[in-house]
N, C-alpha and C. Protein backbone atom coordinates (compact mmCIF):
# COMPACT_ATOMS: atom_id res chain seq x y z
N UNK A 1 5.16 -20.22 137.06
CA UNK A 1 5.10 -18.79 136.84
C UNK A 1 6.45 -18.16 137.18
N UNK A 2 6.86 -17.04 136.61
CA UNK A 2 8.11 -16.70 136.68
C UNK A 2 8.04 -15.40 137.66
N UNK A 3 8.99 -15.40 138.15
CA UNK A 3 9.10 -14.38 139.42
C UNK A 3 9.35 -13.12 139.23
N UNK A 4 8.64 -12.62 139.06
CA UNK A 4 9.10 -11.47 138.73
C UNK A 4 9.38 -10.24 139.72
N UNK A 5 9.70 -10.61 140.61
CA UNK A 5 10.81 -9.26 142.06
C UNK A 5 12.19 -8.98 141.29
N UNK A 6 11.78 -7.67 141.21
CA UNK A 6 13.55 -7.31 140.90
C UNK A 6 14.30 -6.93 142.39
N UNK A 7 15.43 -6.87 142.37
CA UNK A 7 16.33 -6.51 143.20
C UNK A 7 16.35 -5.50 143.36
N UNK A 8 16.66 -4.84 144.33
CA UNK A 8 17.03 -3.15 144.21
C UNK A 8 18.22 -2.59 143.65
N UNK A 9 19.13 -3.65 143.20
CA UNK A 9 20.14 -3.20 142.66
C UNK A 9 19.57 -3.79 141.25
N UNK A 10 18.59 -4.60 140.33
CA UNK A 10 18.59 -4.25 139.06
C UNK A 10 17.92 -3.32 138.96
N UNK A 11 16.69 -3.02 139.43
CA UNK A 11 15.85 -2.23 139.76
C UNK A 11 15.87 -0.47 139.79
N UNK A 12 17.07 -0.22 140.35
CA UNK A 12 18.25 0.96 140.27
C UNK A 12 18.60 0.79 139.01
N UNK A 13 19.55 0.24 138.24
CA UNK A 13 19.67 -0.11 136.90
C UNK A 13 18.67 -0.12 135.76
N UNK A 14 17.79 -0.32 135.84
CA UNK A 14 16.48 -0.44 134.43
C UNK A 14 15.87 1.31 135.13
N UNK A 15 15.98 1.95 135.75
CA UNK A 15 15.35 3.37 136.33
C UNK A 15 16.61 3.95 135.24
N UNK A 16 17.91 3.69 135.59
CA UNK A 16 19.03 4.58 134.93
C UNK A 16 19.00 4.18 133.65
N UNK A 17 18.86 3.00 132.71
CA UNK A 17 18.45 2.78 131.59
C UNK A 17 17.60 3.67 131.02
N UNK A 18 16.31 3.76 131.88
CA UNK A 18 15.27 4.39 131.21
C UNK A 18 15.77 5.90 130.79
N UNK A 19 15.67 6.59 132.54
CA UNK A 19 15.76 7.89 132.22
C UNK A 19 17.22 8.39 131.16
N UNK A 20 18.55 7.40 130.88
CA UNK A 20 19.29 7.21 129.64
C UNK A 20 18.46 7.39 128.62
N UNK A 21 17.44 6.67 128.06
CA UNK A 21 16.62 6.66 126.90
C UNK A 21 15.28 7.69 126.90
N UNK A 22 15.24 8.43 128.10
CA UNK A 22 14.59 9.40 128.34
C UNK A 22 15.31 10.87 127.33
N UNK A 23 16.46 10.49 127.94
CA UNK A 23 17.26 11.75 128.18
C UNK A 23 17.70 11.67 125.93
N UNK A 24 17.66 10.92 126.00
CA UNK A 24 18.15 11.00 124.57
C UNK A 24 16.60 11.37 123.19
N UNK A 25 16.09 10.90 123.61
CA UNK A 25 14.64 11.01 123.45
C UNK A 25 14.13 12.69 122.87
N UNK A 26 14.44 13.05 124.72
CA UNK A 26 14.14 14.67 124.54
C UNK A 26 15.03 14.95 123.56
N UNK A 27 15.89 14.53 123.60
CA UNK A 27 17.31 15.29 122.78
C UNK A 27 17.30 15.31 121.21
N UNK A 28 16.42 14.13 120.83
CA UNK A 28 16.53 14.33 119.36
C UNK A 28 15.11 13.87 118.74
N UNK A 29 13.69 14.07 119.78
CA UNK A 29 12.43 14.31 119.34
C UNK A 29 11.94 15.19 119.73
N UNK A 30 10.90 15.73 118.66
CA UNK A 30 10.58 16.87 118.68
C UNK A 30 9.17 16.81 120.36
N UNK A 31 9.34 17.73 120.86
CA UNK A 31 8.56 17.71 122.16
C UNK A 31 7.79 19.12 122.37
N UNK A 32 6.82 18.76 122.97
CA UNK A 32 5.64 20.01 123.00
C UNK A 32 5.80 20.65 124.19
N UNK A 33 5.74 22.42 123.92
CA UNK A 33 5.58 22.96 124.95
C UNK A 33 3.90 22.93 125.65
N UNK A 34 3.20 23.24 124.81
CA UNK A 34 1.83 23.53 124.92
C UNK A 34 1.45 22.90 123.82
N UNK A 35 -0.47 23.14 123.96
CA UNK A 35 -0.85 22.80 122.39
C UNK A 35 -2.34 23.41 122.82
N UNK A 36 -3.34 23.64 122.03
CA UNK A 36 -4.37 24.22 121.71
C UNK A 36 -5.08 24.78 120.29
N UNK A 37 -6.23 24.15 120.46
CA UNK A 37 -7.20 23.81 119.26
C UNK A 37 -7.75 25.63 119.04
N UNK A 38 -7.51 26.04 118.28
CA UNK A 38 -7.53 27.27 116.90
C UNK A 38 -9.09 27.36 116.73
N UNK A 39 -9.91 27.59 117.14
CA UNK A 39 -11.50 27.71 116.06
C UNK A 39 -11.30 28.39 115.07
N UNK A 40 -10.47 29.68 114.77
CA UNK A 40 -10.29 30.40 113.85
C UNK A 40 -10.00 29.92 112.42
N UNK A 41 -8.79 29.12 112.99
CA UNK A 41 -8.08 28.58 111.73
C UNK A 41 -8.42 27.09 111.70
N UNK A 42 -9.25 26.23 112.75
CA UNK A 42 -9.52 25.16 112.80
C UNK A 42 -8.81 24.16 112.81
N UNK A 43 -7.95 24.00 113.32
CA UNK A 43 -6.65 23.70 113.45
C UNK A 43 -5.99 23.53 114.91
N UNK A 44 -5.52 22.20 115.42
CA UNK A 44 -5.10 22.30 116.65
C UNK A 44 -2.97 22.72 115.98
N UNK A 45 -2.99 23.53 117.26
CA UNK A 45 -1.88 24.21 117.19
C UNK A 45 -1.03 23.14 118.51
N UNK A 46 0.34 22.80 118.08
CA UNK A 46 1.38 22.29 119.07
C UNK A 46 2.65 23.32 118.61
N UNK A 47 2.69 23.89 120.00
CA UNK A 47 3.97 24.61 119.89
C UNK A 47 5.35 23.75 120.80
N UNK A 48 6.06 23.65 119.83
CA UNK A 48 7.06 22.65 120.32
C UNK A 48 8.48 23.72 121.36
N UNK A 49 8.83 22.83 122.00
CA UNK A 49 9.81 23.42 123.40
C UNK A 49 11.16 24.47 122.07
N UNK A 50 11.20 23.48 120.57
CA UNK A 50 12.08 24.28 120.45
C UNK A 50 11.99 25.88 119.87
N UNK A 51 10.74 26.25 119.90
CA UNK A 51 10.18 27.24 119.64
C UNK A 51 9.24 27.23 117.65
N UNK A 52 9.46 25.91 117.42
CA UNK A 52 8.67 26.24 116.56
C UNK A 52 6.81 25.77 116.60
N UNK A 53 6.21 25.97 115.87
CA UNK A 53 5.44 25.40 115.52
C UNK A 53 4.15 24.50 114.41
N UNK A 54 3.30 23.92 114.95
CA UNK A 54 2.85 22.45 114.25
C UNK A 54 1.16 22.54 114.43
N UNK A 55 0.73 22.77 112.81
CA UNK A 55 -0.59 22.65 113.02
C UNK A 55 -1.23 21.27 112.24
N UNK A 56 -2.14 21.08 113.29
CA UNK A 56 -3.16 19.95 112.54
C UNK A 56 -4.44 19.88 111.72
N UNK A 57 -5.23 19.78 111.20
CA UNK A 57 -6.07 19.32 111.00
C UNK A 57 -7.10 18.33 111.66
N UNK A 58 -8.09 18.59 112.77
CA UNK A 58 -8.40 17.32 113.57
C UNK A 58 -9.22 16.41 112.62
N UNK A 59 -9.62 16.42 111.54
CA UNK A 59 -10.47 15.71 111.03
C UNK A 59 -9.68 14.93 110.41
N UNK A 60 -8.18 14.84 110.27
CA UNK A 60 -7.14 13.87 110.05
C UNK A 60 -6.86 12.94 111.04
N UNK A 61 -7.20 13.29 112.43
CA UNK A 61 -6.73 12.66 113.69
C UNK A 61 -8.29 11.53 113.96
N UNK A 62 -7.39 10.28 114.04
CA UNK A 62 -8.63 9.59 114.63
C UNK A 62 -8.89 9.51 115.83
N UNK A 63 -10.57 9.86 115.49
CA UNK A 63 -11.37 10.36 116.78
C UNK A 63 -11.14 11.66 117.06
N UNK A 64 -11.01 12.09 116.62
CA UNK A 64 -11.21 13.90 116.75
C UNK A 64 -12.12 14.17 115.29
N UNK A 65 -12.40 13.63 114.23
CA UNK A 65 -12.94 14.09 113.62
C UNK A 65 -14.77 14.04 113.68
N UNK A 66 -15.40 15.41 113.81
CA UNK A 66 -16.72 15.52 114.16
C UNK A 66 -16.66 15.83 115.59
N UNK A 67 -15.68 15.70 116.08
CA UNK A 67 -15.46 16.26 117.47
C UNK A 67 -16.00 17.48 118.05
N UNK A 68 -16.64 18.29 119.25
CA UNK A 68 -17.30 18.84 119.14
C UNK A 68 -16.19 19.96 119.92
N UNK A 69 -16.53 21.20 119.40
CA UNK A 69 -15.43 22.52 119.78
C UNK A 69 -15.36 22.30 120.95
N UNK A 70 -15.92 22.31 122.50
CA UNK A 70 -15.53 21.60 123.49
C UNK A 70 -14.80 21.09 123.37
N UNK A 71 -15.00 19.83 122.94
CA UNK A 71 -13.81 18.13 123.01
C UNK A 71 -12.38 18.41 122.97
N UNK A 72 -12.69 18.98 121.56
CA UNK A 72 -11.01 19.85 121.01
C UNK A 72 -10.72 20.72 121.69
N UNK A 73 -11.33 21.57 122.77
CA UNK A 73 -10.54 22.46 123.86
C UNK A 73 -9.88 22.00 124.60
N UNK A 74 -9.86 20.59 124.88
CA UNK A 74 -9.44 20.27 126.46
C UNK A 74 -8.62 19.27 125.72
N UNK A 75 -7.68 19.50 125.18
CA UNK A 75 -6.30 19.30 124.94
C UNK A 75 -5.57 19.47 125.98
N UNK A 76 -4.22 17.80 126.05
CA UNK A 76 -3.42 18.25 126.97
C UNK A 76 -1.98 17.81 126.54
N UNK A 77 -0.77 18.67 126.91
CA UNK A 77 0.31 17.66 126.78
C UNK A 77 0.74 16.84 127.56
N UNK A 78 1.20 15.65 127.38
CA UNK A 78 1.80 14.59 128.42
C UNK A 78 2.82 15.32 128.92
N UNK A 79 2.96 14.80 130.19
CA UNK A 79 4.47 14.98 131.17
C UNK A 79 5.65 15.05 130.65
N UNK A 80 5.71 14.42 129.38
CA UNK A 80 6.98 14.75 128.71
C UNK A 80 7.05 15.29 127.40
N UNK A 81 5.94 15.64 126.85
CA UNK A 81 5.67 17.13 125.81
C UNK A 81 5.94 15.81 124.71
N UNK A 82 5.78 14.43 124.62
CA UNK A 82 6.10 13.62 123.17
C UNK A 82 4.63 13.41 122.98
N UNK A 83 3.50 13.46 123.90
CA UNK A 83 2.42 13.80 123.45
C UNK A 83 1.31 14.56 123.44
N UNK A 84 0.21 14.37 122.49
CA UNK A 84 -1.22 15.37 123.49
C UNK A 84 -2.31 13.89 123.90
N UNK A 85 -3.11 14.72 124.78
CA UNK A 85 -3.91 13.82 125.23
C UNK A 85 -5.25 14.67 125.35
N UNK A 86 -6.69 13.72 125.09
CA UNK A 86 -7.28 14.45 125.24
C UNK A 86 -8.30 13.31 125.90
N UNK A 87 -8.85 13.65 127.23
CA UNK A 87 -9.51 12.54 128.36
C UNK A 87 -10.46 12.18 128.10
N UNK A 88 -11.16 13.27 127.90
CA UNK A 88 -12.65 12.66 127.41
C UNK A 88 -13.35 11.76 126.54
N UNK A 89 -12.22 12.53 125.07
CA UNK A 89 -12.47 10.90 124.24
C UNK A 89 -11.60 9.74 124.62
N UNK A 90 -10.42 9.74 125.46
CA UNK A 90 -9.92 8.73 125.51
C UNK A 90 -8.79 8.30 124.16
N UNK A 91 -8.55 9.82 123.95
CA UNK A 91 -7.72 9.58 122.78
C UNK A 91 -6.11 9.87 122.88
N UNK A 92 -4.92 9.38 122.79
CA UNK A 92 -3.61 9.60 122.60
C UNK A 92 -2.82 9.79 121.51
N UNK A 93 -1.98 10.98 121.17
CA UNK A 93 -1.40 10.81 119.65
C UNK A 93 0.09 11.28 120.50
N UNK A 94 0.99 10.68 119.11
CA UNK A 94 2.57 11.02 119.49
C UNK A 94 2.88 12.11 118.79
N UNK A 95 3.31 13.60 119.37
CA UNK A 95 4.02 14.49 118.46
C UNK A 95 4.71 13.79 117.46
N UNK A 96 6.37 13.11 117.42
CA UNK A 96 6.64 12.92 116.45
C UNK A 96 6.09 11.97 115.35
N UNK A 97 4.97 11.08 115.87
CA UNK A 97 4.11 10.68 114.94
C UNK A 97 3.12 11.35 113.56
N UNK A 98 2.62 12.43 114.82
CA UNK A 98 1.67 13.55 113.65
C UNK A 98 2.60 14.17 112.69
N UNK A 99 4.11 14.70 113.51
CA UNK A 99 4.52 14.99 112.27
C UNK A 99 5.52 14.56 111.35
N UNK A 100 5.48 13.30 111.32
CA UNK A 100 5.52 12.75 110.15
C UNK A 100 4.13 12.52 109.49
N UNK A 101 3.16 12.72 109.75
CA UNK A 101 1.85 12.26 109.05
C UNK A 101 1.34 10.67 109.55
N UNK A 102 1.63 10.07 110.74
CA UNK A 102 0.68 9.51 111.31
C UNK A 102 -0.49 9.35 112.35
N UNK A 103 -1.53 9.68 111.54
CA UNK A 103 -2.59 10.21 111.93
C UNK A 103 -3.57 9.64 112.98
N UNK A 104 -3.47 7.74 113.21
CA UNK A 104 -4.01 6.87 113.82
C UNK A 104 -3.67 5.61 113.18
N UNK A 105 -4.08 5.15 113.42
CA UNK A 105 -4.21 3.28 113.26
C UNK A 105 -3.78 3.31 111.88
N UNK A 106 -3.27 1.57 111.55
CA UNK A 106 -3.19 1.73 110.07
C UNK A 106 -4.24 1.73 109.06
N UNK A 107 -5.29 0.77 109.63
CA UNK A 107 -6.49 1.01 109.24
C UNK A 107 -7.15 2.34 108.96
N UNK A 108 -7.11 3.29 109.72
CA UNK A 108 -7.05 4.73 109.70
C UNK A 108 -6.61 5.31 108.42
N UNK A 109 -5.46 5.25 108.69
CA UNK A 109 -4.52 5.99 107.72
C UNK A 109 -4.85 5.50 106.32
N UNK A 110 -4.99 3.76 105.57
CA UNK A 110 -6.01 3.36 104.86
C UNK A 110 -7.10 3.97 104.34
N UNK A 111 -8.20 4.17 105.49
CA UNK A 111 -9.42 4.86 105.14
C UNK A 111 -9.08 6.64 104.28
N UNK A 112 -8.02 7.52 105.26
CA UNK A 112 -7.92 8.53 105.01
C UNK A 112 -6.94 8.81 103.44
N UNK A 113 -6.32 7.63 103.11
CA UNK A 113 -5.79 7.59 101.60
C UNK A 113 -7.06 7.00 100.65
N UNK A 114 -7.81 6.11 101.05
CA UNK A 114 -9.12 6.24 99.85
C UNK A 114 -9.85 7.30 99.81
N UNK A 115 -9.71 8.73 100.84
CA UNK A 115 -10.79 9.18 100.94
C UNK A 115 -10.18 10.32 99.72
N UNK A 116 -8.99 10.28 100.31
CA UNK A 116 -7.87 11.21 98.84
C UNK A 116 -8.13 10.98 97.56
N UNK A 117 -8.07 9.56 97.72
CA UNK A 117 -8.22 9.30 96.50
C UNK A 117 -9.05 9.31 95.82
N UNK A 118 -10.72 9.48 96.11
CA UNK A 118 -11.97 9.53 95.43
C UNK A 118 -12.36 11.07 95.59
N UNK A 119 -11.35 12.00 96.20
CA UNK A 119 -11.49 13.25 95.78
C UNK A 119 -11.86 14.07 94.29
N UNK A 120 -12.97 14.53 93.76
CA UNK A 120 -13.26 15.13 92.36
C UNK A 120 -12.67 16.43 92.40
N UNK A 121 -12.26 16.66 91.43
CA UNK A 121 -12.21 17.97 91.32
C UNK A 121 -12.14 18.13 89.77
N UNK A 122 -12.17 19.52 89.23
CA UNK A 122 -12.41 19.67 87.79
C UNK A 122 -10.40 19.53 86.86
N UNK A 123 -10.16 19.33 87.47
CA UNK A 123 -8.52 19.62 87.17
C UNK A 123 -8.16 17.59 87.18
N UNK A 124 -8.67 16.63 87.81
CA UNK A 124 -9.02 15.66 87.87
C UNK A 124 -9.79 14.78 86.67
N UNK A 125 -10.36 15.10 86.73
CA UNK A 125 -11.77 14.55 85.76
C UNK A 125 -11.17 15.62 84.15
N UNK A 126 -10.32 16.38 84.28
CA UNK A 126 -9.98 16.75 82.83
C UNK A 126 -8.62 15.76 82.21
N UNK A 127 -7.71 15.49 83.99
CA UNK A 127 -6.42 14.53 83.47
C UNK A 127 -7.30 13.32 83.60
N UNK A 128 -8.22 13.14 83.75
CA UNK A 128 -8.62 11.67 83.55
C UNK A 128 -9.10 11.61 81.99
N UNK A 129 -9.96 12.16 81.30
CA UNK A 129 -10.41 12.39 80.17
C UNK A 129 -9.43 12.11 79.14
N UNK A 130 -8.33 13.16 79.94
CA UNK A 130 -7.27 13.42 78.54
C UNK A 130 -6.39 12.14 78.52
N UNK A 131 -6.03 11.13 79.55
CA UNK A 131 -5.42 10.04 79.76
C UNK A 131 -6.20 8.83 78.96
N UNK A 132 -7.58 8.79 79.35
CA UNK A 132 -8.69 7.96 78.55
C UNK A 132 -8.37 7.90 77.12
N UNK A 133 -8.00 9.18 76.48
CA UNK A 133 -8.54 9.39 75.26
C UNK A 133 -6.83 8.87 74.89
N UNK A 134 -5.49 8.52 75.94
CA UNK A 134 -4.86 7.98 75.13
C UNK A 134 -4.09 6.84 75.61
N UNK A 135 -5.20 5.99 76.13
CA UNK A 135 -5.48 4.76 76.14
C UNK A 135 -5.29 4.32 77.75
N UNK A 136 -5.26 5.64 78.70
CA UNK A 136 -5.09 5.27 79.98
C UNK A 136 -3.82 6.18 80.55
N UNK A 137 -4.08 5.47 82.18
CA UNK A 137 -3.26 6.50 83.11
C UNK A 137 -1.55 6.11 82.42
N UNK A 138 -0.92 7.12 82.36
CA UNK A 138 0.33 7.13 81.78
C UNK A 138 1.42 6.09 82.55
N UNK A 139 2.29 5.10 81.54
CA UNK A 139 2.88 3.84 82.75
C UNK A 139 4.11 5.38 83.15
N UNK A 140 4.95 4.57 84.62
CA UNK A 140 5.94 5.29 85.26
C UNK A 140 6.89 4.81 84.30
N UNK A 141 7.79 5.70 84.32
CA UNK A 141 9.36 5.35 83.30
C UNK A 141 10.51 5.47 84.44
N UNK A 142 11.44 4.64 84.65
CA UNK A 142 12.70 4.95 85.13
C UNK A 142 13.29 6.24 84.96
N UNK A 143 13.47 6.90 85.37
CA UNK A 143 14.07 8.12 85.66
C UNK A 143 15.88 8.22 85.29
N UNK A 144 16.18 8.64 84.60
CA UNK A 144 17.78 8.21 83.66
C UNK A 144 18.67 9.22 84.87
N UNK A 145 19.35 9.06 85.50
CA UNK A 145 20.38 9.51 86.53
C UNK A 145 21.28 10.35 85.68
């Protein structure tokens, strides 16, 4: 088995590493001042340190969806505003994750693109018709620069 005691002098060293990669972190990800779930607009709200802000959708977030208005109150941000947390379900998401649009697991994110995709609507089912009738979904063409 390998020993794992650090020294106090690497030990000192991987602390100054970190808070280095701390410090750069804050500096060029986006980080939360607060955050709190909207009933109005239904929508959890993250207001970020640099004064803007970021709304969600919880029924995008896995495990928040069906969540009960409670659950979604007791939102928290982590110690260093890169995330929210919420205890009860036992759930963690990364600010700069959500906003890029990752919502949970990949599996997740999977489920929530078939669910797009078997979306009807009448604007749908008319480009499907009109594609049918000429011989199918239209191929992609290279795009001439």
């Amino acid at each position: 088995m390998e020993n794992l005691h650090l020294s106090e002098e690497s030990l000192k060293s991987e602390i100054a590493q970190a808070r280095a990669a701390a410090a750069i972190a804050d500096a060029s990800e986006p980080r939360a001042h607060s955050a709190y779930y909207d009933p109005n607009a239904g929508r959890i709200v993250i207001e970020l340190r640099n004064g803007a802000s970021f709304l969600v959708p919880p029924e995008l977030v896995q495990g928040l969806a069906g969540a009960s208005l409670d659950d979604l109150t007791q939102v928290e941000v982590t110690p260093s505003g890169a995330g929210l947390h919420w205890e009860k379900l036992d759930i963690d998401m990364s600010i700069p994750a959500l906003m890029v649009g990752i919502f949970g697991t990949k599996a997740w994110m999977a489920e929530l693109g078939s669910r797009g995709g078997s979306t009807t609507s009448t604007a749908k089912a008319t480009a499907a018709r009109k594609n049918g009738k000429r011989g199918g979904r239209p191929r992609k063409t290279a795009q001439k620069v």
